[in-house]
N, C-alpha and C. Protein backbone atom coordinates (compact mmCIF):
# COMPACT_ATOMS: atom_id res chain seq x y z
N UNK A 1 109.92 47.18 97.05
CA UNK A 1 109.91 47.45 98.45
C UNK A 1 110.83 46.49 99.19
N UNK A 2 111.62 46.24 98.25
CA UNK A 2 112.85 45.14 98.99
C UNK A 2 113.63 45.41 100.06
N UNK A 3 114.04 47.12 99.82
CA UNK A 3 114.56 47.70 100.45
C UNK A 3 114.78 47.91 101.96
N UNK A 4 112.17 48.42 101.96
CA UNK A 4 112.13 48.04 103.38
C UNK A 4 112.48 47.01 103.98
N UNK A 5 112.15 45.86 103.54
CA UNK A 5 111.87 44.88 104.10
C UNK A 5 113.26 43.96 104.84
N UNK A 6 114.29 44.36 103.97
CA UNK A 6 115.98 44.35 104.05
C UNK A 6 115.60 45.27 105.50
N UNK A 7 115.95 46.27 105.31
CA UNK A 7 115.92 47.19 106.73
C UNK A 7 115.34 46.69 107.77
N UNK A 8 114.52 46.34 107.52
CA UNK A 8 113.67 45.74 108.90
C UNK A 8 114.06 44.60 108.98
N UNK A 9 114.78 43.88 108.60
CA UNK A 9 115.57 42.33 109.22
C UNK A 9 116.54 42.71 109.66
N UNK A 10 117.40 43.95 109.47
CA UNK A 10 118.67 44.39 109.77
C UNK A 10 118.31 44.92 111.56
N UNK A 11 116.90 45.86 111.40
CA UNK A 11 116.34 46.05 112.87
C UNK A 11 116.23 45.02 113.63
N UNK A 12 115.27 44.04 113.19
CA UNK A 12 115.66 42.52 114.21
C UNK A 12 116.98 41.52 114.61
N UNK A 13 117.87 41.87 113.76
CA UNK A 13 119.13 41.16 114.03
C UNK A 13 119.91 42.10 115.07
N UNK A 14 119.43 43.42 114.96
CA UNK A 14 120.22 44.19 115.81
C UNK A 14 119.47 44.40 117.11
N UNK A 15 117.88 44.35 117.43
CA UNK A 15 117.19 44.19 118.46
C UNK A 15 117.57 42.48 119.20
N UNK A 16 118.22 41.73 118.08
CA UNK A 16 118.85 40.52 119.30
C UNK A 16 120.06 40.62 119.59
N UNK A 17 120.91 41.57 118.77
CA UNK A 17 121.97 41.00 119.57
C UNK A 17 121.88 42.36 120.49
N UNK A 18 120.84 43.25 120.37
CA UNK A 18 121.18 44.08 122.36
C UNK A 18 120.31 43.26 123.02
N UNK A 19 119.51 42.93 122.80
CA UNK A 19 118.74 41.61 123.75
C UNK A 19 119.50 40.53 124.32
N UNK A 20 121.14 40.53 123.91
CA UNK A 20 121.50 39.46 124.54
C UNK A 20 121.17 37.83 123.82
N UNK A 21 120.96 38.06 122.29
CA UNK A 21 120.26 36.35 121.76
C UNK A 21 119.40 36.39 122.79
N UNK A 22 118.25 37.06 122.57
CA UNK A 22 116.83 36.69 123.11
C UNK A 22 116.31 37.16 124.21
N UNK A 23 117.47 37.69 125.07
CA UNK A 23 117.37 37.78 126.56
C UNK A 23 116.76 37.12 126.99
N UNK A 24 116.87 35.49 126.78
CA UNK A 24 116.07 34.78 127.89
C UNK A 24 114.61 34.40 127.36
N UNK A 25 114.49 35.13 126.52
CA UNK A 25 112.90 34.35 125.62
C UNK A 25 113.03 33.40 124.79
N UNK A 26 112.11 32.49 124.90
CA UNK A 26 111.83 31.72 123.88
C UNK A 26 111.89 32.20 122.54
N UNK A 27 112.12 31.31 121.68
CA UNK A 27 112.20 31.77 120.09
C UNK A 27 110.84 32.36 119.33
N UNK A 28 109.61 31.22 120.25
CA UNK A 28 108.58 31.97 119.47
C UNK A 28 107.72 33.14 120.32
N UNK A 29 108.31 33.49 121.54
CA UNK A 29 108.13 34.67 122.09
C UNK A 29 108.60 35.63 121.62
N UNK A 30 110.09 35.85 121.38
CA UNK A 30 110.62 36.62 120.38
C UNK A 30 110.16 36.80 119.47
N UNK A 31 109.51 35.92 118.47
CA UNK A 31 108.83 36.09 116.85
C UNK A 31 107.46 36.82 117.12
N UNK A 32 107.08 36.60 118.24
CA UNK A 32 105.80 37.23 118.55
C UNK A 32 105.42 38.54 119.09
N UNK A 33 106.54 38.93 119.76
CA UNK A 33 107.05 40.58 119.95
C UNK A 33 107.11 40.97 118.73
N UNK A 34 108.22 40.65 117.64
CA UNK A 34 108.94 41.22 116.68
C UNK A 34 107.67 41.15 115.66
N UNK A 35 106.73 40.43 115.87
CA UNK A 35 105.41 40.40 114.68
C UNK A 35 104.17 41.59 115.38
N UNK A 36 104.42 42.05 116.72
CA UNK A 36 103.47 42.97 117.28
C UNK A 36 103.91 44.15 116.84
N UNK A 37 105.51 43.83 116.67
CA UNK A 37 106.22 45.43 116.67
C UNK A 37 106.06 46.13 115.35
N UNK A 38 106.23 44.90 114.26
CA UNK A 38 106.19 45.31 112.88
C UNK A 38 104.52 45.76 113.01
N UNK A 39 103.33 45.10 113.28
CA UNK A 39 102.16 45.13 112.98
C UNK A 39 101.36 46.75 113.47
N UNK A 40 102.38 47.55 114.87
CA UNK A 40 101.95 48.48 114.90
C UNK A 40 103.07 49.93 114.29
N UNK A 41 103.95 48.76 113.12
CA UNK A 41 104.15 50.07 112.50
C UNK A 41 103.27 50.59 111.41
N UNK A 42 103.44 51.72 111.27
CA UNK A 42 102.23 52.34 110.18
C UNK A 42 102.93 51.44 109.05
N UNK A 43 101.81 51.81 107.98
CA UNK A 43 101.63 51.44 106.91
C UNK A 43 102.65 51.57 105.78
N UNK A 44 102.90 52.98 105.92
CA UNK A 44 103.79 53.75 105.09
C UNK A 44 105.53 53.70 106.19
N UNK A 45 106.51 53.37 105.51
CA UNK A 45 107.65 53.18 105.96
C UNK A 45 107.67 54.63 106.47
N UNK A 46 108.80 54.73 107.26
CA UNK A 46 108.95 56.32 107.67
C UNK A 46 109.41 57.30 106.42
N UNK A 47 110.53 57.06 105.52
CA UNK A 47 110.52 57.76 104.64
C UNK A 47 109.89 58.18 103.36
N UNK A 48 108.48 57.00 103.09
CA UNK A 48 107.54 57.74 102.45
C UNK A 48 106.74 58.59 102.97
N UNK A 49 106.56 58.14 104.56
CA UNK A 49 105.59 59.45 105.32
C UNK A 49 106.59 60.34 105.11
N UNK A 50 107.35 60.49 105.37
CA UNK A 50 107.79 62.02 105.37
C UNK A 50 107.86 62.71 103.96
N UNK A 51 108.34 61.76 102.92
CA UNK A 51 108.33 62.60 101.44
C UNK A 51 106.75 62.85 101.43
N UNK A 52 105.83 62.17 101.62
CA UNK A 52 104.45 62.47 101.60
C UNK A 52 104.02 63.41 102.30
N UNK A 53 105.17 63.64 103.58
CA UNK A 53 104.37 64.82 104.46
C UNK A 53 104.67 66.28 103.63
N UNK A 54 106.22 66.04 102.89
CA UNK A 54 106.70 66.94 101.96
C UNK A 54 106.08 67.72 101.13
N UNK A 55 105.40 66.27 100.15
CA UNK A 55 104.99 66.57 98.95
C UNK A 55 103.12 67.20 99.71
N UNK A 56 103.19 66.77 100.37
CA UNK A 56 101.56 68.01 101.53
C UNK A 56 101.94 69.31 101.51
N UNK A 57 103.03 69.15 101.84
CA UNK A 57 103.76 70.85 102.56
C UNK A 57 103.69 71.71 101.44
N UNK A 58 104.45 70.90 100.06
CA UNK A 58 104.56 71.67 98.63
C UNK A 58 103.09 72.12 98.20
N UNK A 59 101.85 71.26 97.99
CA UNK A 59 100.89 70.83 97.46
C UNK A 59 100.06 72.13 98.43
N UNK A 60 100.32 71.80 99.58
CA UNK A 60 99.44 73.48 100.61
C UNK A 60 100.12 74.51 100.21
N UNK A 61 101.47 74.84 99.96
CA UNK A 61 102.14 75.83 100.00
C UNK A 61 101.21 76.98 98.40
N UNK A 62 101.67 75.90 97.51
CA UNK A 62 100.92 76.08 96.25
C UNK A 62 99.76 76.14 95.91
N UNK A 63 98.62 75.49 97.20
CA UNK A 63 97.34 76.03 97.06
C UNK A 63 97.18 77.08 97.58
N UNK A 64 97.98 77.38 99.16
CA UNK A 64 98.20 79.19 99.59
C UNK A 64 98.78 79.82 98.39
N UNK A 65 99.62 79.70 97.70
CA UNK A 65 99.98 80.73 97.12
C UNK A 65 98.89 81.19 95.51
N UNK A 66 97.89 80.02 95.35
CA UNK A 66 96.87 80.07 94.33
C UNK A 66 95.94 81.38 94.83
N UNK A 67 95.69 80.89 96.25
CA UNK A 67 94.60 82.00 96.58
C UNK A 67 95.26 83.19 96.60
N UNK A 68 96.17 83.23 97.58
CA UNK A 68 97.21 84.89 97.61
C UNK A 68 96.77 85.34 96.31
N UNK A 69 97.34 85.13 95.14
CA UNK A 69 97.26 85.00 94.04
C UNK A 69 95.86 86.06 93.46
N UNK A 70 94.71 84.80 93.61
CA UNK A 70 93.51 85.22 93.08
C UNK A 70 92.75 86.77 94.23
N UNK A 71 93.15 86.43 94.90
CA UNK A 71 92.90 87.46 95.77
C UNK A 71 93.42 88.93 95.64
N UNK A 72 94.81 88.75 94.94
CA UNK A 72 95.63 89.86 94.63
C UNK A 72 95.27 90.46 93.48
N UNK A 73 94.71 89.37 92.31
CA UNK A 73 94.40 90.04 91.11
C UNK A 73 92.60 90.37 91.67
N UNK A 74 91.88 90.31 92.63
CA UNK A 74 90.87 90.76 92.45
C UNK A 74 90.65 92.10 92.59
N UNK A 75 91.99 92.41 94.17
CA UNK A 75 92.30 93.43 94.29
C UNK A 75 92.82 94.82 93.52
N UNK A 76 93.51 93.83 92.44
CA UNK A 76 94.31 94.92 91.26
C UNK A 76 92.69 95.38 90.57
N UNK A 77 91.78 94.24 89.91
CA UNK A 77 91.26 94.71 89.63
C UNK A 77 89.94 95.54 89.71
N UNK A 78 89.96 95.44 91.25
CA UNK A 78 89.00 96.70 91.80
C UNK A 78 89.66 97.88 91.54
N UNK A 79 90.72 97.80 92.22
CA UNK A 79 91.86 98.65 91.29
C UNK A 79 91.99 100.14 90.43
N UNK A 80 92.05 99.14 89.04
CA UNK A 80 91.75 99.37 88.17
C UNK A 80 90.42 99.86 87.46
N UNK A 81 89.76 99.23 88.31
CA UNK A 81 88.25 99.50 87.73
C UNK A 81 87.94 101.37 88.17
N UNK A 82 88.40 101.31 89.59
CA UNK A 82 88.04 102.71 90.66
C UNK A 82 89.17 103.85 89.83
N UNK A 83 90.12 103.26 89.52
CA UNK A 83 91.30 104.27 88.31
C UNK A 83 90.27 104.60 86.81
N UNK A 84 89.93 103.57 86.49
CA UNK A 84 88.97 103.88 84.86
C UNK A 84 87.60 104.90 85.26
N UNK A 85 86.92 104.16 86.61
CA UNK A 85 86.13 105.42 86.71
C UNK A 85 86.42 107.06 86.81
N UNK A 86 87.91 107.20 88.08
CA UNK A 86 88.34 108.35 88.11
C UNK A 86 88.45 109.15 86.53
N UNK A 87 89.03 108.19 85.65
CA UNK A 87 89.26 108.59 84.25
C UNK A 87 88.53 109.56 83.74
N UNK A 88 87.12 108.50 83.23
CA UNK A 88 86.17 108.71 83.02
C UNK A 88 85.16 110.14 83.58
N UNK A 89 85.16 110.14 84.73
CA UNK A 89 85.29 111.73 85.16
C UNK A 89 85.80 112.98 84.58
N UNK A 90 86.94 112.84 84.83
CA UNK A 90 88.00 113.57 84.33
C UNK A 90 87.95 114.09 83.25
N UNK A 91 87.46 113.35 82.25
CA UNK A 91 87.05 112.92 80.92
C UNK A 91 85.67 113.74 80.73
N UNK A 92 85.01 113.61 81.39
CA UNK A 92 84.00 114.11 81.12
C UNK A 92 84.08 115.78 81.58
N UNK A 93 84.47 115.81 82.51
CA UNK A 93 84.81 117.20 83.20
C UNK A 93 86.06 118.14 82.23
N UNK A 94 86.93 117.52 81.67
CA UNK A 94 87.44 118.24 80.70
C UNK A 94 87.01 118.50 79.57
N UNK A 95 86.03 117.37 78.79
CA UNK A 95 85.27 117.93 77.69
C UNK A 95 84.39 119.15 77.79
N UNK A 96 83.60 119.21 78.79
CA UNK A 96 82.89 120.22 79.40
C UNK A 96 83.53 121.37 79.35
N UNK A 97 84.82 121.63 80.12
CA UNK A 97 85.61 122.53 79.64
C UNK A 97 85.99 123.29 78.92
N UNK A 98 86.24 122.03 78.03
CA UNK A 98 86.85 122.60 76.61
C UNK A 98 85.60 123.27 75.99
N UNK A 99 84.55 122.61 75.72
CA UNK A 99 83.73 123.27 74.56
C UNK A 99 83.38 124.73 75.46
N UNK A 100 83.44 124.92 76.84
CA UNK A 100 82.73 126.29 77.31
C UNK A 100 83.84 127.17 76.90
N UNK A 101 85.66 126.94 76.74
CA UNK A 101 86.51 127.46 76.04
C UNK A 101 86.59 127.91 75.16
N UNK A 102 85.92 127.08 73.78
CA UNK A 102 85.59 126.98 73.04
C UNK A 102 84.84 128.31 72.36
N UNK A 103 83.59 128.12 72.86
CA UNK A 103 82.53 129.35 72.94
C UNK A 103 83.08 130.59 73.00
N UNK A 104 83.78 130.38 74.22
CA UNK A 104 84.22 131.51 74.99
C UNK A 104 85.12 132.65 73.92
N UNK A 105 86.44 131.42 73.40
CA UNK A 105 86.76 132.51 72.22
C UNK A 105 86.17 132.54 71.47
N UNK A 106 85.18 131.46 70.59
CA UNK A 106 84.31 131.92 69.33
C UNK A 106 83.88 134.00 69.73
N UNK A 107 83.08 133.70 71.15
CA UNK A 107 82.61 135.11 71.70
C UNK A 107 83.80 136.30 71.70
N UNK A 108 84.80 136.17 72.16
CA UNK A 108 86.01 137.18 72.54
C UNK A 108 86.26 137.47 71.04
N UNK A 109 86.68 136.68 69.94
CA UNK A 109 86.70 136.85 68.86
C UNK A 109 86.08 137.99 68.03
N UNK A 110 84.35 137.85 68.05
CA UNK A 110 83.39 138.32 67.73
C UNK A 110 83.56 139.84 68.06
N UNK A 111 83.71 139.75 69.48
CA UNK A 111 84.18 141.29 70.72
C UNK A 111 85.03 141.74 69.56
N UNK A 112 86.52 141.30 69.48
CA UNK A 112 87.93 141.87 68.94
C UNK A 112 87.14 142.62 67.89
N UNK A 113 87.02 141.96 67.03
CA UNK A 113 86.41 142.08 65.91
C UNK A 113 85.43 143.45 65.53
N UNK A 114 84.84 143.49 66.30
CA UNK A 114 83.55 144.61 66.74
C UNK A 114 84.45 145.98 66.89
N UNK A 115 85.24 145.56 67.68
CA UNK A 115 85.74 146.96 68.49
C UNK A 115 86.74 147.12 67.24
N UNK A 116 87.54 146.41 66.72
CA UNK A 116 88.29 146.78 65.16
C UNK A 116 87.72 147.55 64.65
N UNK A 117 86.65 146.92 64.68
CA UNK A 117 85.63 147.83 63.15
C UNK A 117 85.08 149.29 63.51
N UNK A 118 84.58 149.11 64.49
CA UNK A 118 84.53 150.23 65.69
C UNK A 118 86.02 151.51 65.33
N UNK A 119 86.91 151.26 65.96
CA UNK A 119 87.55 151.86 66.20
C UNK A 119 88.61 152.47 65.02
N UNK A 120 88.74 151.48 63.53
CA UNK A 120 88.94 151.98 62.60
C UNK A 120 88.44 153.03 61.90
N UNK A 121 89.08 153.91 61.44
CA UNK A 121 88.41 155.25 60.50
C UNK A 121 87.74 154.51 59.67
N UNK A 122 86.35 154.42 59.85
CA UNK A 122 85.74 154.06 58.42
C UNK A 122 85.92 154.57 57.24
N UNK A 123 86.16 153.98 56.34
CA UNK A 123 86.66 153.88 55.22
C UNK A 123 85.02 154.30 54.48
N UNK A 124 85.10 155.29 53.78
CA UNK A 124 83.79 155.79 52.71
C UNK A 124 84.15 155.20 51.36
N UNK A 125 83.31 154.56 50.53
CA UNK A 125 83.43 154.54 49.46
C UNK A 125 83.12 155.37 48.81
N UNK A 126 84.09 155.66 47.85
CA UNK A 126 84.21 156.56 46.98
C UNK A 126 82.78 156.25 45.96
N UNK A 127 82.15 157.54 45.94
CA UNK A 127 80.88 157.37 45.08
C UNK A 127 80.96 157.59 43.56
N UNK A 128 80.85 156.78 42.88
CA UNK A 128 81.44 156.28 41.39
C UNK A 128 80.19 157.42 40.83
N UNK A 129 80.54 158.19 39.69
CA UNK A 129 80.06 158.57 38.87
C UNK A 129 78.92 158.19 38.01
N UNK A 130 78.09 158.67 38.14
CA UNK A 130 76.79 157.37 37.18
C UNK A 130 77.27 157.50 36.11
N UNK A 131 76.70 156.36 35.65
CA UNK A 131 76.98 155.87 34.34
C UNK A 131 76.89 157.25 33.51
N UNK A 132 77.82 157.42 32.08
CA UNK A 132 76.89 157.60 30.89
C UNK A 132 77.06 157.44 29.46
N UNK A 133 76.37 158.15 29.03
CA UNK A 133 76.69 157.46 27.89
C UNK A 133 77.32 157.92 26.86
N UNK A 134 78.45 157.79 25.98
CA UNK A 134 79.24 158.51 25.08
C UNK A 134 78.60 158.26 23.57
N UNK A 135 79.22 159.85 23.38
CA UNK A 135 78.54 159.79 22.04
C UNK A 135 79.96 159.04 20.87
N UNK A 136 79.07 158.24 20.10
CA UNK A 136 79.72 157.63 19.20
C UNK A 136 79.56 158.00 17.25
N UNK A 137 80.18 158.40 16.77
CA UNK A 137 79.93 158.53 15.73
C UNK A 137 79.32 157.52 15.27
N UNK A 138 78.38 157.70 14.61
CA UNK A 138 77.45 157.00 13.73
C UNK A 138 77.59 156.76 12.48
N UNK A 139 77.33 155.35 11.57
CA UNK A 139 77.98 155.62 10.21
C UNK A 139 76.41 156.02 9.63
């Protein structure tokens, strides 16, 4: 902190010479201003307050942007959740579907089928001759 402390002797050499060497004060009047002046400066030199006010600015910026954040994915995943239910519906309402489809031609099938048989010349089987029995020479 040499730095400050350099700086701030450079401020008092330059607060005497616009003072005029003292303007007229005593030496330890002067030391006693210049010890009030330092005593109500803050703590922190000016350019760590300000990198500190910085590194605040960064440090909030990044806790706003944490929440944005969590807030956004809660949103996605209500989301998402209200999309999986729609699904799920859907899902269910098309299975339903299908199997009454299903049926439906098993039934139409059955119909076709009927009216084929229906509407074909039935076919007579030819009535086979009964059996009989041939005569065989005998030894």
């Amino acid at each position: 902190m040499k730095g400050v402390e350099e700086e701030e002797e450079v401020e008092v050499e330059e607060r005497m010479e616009i003072q005029g060497l003292y303007g007229g004060m005593g030496d330890d009047e002067f030391w006693e201003e210049e010890y009030n002046i330092y005593r109500a400066m803050p703590e922190n030199p000016p350019k760590e307050k300000k990198m500190k006010m910085v590194q605040d600015a960064v440090v909030s910026q990044h806790h706003q942007r944490m929440i944005k954040n969590r807030e956004s994915a809660a949103r996605s995943r209500e989301r998402k959740q209200a999309y999986n239910l729609e699904l799920e519906g859907m899902i269910k309402i098309l299975t339903d579907e299908n199997e009454q489809l299903k049926r439906q031609e098993v039934e139409d099938t059955k119909k076709r089928l009927k009216q084929l048989m229906e509407t074909l010349i039935p076919v007579e089987e030819m009535s086979r001759p009964p059996r009989r029995l041939r005569k065989t020479q005998s030894i």
